[in-house]
PDB file of N, CA and C in Angstrom:
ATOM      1  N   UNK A   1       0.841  -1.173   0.000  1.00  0.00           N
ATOM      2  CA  UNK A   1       0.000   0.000   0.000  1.00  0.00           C
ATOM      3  C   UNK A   1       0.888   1.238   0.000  1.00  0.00           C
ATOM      4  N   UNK A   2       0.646   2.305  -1.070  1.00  0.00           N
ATOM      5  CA  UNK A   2       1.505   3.123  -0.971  1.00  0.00           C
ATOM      6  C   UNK A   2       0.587   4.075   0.055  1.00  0.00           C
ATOM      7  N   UNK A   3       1.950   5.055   0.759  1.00  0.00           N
ATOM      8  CA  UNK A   3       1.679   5.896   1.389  1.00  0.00           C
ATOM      9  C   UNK A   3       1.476   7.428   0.769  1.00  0.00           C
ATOM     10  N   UNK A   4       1.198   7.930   1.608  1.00  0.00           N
ATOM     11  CA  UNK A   4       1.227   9.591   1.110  1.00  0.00           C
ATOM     12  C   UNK A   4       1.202  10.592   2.582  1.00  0.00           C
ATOM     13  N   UNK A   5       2.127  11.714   2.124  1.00  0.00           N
ATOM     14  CA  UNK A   5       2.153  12.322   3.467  1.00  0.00           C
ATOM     15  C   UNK A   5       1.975  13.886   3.119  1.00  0.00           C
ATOM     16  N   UNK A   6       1.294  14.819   4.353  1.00  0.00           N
ATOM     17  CA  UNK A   6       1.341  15.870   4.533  1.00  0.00           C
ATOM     18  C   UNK A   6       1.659  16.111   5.415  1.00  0.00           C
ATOM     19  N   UNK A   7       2.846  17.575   5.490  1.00  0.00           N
ATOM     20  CA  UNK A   7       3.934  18.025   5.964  1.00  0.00           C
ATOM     21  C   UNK A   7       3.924  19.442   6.214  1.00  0.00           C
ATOM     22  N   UNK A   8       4.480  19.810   7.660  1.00  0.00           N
ATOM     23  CA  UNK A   8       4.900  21.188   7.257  1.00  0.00           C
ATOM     24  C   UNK A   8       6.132  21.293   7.943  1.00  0.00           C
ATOM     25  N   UNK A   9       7.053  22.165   7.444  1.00  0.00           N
ATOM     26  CA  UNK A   9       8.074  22.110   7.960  1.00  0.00           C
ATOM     27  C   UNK A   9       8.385  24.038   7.952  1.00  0.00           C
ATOM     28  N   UNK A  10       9.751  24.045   9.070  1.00  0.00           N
ATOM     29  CA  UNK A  10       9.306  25.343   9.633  1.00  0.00           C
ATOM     30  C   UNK A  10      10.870  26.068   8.538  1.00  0.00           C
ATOM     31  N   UNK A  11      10.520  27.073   8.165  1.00  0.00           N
ATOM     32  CA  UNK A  11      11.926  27.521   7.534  1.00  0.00           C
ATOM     33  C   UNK A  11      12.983  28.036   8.017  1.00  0.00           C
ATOM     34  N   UNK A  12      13.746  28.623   7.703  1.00  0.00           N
ATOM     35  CA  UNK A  12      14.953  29.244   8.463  1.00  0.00           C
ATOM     36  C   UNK A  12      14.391  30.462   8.642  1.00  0.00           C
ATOM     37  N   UNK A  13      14.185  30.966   8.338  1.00  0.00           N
ATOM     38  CA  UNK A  13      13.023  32.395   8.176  1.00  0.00           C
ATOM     39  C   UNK A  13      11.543  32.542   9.553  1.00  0.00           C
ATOM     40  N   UNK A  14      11.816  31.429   9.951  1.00  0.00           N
ATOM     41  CA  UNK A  14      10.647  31.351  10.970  1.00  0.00           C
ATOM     42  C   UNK A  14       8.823  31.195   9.756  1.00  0.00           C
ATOM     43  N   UNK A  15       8.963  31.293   8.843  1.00  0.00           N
ATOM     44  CA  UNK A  15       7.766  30.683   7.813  1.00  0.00           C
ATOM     45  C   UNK A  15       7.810  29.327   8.108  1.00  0.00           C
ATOM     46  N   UNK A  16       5.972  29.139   7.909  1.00  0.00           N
ATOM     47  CA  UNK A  16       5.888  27.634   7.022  1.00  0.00           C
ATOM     48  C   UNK A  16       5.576  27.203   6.387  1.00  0.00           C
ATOM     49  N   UNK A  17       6.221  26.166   5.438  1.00  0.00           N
ATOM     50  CA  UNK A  17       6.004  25.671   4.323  1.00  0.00           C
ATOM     51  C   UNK A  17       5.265  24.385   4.885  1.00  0.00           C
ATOM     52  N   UNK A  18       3.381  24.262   3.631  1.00  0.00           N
ATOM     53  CA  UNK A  18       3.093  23.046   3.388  1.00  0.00           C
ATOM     54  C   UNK A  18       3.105  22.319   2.678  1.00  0.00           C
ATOM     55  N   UNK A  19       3.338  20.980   2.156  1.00  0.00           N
ATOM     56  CA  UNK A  19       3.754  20.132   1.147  1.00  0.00           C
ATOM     57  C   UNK A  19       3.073  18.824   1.687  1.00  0.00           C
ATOM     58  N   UNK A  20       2.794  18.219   0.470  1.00  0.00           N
ATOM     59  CA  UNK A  20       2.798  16.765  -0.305  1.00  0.00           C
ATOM     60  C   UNK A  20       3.466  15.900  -0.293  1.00  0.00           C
ATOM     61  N   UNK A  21       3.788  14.419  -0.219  1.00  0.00           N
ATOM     62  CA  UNK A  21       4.696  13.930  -1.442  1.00  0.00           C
ATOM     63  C   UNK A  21       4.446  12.447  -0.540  1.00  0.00           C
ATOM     64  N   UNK A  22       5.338  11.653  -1.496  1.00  0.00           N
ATOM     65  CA  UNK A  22       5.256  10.205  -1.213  1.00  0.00           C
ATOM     66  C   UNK A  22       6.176   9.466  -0.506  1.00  0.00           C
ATOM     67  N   UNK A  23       7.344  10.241  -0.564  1.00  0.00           N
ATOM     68  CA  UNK A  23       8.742   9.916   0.326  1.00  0.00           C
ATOM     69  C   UNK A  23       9.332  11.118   0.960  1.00  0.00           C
ATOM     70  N   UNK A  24       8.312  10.877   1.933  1.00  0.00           N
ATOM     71  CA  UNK A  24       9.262  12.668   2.573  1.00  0.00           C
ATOM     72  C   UNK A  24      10.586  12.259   3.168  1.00  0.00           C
ATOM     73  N   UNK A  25      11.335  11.477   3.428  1.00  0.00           N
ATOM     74  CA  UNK A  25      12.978  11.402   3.482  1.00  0.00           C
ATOM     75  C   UNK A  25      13.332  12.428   2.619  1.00  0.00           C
ATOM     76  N   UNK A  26      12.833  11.709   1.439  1.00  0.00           N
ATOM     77  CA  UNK A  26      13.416  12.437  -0.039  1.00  0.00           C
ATOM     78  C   UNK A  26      13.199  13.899  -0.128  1.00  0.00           C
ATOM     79  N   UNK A  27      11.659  14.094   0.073  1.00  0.00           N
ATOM     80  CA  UNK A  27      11.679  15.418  -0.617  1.00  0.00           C
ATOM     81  C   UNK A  27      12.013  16.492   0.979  1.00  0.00           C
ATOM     82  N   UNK A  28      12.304  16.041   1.969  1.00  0.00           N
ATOM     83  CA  UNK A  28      13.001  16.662   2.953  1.00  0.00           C
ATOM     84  C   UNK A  28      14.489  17.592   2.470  1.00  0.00           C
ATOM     85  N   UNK A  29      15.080  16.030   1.970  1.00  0.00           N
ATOM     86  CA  UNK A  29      16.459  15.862   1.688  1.00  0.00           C
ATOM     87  C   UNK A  29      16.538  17.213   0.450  1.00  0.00           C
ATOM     88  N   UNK A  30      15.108  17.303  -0.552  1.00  0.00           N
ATOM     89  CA  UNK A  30      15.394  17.829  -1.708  1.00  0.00           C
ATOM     90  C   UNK A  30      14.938  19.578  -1.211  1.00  0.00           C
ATOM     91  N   UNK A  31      14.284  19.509  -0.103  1.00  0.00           N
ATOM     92  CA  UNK A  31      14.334  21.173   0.513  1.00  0.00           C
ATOM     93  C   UNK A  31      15.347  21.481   0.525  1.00  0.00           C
ATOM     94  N   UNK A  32      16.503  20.847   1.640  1.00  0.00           N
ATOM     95  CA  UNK A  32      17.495  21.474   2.075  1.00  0.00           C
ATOM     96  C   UNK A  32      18.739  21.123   1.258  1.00  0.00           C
ATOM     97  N   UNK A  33      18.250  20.565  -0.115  1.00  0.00           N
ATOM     98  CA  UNK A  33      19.568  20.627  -0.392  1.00  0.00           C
ATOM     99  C   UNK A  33      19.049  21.678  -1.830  1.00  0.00           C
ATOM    100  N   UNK A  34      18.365  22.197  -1.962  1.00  0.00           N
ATOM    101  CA  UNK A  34      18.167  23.618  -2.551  1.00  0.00           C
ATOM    102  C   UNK A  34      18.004  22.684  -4.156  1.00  0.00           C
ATOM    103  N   UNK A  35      17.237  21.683  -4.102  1.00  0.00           N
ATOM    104  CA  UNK A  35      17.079  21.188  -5.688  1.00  0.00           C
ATOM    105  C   UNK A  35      16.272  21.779  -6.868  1.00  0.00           C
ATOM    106  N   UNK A  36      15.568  22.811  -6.082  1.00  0.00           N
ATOM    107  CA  UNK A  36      14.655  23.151  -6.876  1.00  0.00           C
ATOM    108  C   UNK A  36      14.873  24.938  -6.620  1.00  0.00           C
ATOM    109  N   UNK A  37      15.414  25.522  -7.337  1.00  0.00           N
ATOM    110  CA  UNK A  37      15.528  26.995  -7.494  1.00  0.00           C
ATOM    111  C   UNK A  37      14.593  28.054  -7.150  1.00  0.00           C
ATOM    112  N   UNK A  38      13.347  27.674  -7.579  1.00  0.00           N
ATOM    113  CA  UNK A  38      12.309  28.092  -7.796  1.00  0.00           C
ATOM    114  C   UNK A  38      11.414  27.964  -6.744  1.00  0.00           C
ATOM    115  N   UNK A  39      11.692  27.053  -5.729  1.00  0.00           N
ATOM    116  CA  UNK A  39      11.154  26.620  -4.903  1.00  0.00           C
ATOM    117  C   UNK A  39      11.133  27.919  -3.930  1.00  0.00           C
ATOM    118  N   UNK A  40       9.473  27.823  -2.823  1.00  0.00           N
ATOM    119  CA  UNK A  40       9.881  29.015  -2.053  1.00  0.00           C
ATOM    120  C   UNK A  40      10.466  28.597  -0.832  1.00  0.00           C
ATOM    121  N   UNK A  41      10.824  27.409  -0.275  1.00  0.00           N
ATOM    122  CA  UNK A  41      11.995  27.409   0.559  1.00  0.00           C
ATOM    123  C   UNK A  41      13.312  27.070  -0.085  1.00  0.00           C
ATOM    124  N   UNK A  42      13.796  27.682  -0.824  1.00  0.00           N
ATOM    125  CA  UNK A  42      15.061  27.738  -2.006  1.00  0.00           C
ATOM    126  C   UNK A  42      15.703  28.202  -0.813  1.00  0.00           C
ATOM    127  N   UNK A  43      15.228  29.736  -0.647  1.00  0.00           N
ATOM    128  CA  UNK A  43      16.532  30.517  -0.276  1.00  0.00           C
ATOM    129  C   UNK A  43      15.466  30.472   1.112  1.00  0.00           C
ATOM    130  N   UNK A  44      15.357  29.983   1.819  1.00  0.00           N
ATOM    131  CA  UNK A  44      15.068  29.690   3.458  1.00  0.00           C
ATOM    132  C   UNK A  44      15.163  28.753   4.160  1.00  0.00           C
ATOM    133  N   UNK A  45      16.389  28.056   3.160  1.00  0.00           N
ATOM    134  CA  UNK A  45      16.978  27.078   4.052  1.00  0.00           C
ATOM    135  C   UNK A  45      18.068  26.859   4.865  1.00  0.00           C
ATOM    136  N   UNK A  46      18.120  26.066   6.092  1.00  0.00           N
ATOM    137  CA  UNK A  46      17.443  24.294   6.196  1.00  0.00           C
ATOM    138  C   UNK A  46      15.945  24.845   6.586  1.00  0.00           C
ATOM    139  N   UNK A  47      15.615  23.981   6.408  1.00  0.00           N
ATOM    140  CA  UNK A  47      14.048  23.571   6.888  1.00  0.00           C
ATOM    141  C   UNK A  47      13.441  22.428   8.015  1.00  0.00           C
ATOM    142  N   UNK A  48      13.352  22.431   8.478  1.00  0.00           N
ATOM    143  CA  UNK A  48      12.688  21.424   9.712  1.00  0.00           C
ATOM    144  C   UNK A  48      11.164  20.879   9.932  1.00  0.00           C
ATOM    145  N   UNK A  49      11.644  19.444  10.103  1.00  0.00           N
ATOM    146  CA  UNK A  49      10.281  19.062   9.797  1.00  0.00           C
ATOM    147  C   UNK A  49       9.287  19.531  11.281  1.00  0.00           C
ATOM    148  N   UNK A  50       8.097  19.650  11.478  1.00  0.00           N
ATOM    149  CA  UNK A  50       7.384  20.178  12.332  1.00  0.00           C
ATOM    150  C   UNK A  50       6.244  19.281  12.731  1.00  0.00           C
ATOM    151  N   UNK A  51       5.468  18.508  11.630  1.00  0.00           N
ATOM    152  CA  UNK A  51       4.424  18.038  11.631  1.00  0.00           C
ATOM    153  C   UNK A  51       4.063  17.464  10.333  1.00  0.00           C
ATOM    154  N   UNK A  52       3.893  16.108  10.725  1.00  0.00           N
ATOM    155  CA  UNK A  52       3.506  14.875   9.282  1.00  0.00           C
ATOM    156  C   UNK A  52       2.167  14.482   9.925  1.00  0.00           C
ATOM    157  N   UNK A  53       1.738  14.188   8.801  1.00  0.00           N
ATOM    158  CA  UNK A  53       0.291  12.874   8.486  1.00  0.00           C
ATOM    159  C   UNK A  53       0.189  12.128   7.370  1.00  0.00           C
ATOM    160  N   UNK A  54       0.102  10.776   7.438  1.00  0.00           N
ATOM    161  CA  UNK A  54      -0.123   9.708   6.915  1.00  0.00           C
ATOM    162  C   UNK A  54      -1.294   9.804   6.089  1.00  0.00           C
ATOM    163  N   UNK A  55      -1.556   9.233   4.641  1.00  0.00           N
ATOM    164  CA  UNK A  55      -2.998   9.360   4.018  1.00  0.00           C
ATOM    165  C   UNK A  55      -2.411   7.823   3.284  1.00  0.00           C
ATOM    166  N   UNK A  56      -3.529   6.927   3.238  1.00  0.00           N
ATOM    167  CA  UNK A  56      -3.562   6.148   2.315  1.00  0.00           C
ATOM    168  C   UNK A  56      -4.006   6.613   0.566  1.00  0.00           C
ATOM    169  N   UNK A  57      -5.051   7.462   0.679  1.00  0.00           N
ATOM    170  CA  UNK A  57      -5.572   7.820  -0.222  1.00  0.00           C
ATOM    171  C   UNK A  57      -4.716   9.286  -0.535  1.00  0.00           C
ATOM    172  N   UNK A  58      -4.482   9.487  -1.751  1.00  0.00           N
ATOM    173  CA  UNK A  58      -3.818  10.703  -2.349  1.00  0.00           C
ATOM    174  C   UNK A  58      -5.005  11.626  -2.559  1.00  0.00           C
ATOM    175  N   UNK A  59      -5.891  11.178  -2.506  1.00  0.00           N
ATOM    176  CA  UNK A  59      -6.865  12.746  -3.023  1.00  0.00           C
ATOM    177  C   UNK A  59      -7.336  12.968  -1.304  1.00  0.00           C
ATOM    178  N   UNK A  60      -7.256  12.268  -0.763  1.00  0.00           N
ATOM    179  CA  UNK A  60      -7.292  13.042   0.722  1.00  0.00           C
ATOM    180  C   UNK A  60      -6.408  13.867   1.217  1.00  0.00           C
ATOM    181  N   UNK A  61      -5.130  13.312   1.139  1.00  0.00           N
ATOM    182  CA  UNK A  61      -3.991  13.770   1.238  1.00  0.00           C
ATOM    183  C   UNK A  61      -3.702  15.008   0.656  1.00  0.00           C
ATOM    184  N   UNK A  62      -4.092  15.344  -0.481  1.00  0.00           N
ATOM    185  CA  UNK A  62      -4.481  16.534  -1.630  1.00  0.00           C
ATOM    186  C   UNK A  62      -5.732  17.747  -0.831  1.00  0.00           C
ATOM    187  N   UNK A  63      -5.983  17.295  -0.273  1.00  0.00           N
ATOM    188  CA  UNK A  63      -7.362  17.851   0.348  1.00  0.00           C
ATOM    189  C   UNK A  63      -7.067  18.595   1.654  1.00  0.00           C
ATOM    190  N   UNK A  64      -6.328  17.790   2.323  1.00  0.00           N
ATOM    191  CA  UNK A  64      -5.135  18.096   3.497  1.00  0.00           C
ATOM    192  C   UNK A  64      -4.430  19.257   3.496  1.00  0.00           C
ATOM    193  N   UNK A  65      -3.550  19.196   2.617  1.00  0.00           N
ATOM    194  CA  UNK A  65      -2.480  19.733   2.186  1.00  0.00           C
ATOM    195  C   UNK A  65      -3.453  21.815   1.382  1.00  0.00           C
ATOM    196  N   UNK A  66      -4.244  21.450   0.730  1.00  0.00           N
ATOM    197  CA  UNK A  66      -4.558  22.685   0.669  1.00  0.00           C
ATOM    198  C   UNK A  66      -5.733  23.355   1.891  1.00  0.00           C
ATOM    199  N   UNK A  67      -6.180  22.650   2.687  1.00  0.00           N
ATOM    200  CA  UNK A  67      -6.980  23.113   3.274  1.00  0.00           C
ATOM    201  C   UNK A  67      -5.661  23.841   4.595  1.00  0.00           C
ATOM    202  N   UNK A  68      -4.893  22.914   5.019  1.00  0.00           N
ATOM    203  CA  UNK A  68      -3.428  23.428   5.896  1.00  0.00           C
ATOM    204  C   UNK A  68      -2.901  24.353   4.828  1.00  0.00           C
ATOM    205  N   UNK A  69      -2.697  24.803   3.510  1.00  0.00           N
ATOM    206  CA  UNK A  69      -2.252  26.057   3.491  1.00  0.00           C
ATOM    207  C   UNK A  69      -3.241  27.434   3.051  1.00  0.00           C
ATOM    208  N   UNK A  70      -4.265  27.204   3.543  1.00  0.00           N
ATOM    209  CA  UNK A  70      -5.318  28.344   3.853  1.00  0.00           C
ATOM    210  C   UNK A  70      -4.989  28.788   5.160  1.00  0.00           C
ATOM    211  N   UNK A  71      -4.522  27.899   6.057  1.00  0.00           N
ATOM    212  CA  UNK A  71      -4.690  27.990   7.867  1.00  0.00           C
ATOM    213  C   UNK A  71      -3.995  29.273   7.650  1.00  0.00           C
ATOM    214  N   UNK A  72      -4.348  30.267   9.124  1.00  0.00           N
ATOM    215  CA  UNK A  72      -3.416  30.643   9.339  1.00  0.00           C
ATOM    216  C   UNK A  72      -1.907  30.981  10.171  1.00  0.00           C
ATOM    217  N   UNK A  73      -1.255  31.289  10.557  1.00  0.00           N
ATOM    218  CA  UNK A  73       0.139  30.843  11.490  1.00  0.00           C
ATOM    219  C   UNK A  73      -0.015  30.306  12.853  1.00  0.00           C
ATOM    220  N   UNK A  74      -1.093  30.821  13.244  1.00  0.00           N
ATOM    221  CA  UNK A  74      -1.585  30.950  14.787  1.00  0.00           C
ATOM    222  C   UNK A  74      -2.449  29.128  14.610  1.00  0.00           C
ATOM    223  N   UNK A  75      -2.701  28.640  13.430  1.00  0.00           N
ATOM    224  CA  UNK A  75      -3.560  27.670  13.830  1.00  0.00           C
ATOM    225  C   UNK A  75      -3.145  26.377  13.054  1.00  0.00           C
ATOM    226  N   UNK A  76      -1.502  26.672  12.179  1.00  0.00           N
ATOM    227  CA  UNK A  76      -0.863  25.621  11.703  1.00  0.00           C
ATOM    228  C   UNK A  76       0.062  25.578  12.776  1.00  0.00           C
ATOM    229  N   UNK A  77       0.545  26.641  14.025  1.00  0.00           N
ATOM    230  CA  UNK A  77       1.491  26.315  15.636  1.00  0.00           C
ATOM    231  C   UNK A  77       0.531  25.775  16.084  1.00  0.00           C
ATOM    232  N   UNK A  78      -0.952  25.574  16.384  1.00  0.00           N
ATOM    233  CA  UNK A  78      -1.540  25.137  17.512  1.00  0.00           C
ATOM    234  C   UNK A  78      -1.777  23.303  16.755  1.00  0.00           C
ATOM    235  N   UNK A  79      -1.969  23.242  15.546  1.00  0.00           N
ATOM    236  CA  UNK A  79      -1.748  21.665  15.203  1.00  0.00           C
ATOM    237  C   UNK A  79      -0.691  21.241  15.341  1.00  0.00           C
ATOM    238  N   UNK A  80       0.531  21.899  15.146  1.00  0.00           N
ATOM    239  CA  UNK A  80       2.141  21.185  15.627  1.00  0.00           C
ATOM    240  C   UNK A  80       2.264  20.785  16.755  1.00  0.00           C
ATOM    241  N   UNK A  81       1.789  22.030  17.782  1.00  0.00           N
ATOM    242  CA  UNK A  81       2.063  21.656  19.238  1.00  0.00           C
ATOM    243  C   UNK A  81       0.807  20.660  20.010  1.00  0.00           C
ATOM    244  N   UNK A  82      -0.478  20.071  18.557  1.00  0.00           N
ATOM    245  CA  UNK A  82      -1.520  19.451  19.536  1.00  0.00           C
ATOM    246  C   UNK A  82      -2.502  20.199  20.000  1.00  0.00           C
ATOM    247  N   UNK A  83      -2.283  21.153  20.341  1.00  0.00           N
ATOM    248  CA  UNK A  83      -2.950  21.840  21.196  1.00  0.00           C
ATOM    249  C   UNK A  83      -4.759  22.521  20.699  1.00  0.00           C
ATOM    250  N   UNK A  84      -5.428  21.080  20.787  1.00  0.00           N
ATOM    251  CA  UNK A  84      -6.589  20.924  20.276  1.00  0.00           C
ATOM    252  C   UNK A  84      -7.722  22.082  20.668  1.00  0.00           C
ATOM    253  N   UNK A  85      -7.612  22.220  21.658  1.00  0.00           N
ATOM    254  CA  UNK A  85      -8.425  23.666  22.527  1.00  0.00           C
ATOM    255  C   UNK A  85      -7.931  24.763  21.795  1.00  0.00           C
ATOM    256  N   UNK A  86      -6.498  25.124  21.660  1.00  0.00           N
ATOM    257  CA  UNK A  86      -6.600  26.446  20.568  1.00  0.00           C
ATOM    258  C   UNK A  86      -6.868  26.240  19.185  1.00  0.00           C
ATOM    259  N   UNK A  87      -6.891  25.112  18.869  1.00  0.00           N
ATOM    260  CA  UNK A  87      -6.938  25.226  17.284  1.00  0.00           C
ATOM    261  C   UNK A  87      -8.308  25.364  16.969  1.00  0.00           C
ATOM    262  N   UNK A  88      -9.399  24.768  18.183  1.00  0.00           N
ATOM    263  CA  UNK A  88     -11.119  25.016  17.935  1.00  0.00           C
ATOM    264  C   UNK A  88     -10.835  26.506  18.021  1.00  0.00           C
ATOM    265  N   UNK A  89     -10.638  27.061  19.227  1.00  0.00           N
ATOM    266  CA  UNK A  89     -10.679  28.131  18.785  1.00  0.00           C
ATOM    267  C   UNK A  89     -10.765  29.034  17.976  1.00  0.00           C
ATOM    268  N   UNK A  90      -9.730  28.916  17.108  1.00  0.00           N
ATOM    269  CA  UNK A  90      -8.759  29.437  16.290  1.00  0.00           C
ATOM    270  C   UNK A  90      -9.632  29.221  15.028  1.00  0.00           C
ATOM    271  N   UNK A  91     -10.431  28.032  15.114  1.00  0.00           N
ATOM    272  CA  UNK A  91     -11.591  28.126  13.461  1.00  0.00           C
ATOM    273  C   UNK A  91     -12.707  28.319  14.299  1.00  0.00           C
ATOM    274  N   UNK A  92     -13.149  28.662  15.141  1.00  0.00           N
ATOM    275  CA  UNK A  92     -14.494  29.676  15.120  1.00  0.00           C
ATOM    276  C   UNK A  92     -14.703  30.839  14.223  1.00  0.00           C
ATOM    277  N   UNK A  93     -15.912  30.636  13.924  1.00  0.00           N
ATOM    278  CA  UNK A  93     -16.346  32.139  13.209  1.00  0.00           C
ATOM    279  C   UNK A  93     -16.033  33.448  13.713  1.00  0.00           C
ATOM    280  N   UNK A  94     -15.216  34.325  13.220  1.00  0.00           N
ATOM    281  CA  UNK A  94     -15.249  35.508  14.361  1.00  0.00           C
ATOM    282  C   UNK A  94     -16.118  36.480  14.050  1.00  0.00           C
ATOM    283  N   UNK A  95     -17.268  36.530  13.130  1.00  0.00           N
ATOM    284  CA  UNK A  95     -17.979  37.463  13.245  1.00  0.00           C
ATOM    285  C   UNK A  95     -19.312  36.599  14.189  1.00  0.00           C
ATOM    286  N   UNK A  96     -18.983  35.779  14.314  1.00  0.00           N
ATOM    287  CA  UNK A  96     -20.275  34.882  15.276  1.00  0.00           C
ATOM    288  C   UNK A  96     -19.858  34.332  16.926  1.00  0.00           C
ATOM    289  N   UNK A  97     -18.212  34.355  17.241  1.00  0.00           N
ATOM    290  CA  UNK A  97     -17.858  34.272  18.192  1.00  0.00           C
ATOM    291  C   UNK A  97     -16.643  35.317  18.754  1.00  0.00           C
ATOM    292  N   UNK A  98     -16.658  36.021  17.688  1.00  0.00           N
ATOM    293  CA  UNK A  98     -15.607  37.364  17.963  1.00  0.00           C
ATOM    294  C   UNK A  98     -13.852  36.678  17.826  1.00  0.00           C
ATOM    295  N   UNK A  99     -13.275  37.695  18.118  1.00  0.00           N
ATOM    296  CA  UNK A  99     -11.978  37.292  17.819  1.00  0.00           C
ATOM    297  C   UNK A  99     -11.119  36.386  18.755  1.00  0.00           C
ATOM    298  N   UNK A 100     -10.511  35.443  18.507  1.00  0.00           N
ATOM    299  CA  UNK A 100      -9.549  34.432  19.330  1.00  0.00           C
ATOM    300  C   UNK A 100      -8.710  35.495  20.468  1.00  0.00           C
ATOM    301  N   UNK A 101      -8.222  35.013  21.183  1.00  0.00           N
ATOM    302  CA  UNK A 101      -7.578  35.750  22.349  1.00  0.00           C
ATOM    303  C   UNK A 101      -6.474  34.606  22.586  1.00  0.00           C
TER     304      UNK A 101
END
């Protein structure tokens, strides 16, 4: 059964990058070793991994991966660190529960 993973990893820059892929060894290896020019952690590397998930299915995994890079900073730190109570938070409506604190 192949795997599939979503990733974020934190940059040298204090950003984070979310990503895809099927062998994250590899495409770890291919952040920090600057394989891709174009890439936007090119020039914000090393990079560190922060937080993986497992998908059997690739179109879930696909689904994952863009819905985590809508999040915003405050609520892709509160899934790294777990911290399930801020991350509800953190997707409440704020014109229906006002702003996170």
């Amino acid at each position: 059964m192949k795997l599939y993973f979503v990733y974020i990893v934190q940059c040298n820059d204090k950003s984070y990058y979310v990503g895809m892929t099927s062998n994250m060894e590899q495409r770890l290896n291919e952040h920090n070793s600057g394989k891709y020019p174009d890439a936007y952690t090119f020039s914000r590397r090393p990079v560190e991994l922060k937080w993986i998930e497992q998908f059997t299915d690739p179109d879930i995994a696909m689904d994952w991966e863009k819905k985590l890079k809508g999040w915003s900073r405050k609520k892709k730190e509160a899934l790294i660190l777990n911290d399930w109570d801020r991350l509800i938070r953190l997707s409440k409506n704020y014109t229906q529960f006002g702003k996170p604190k």
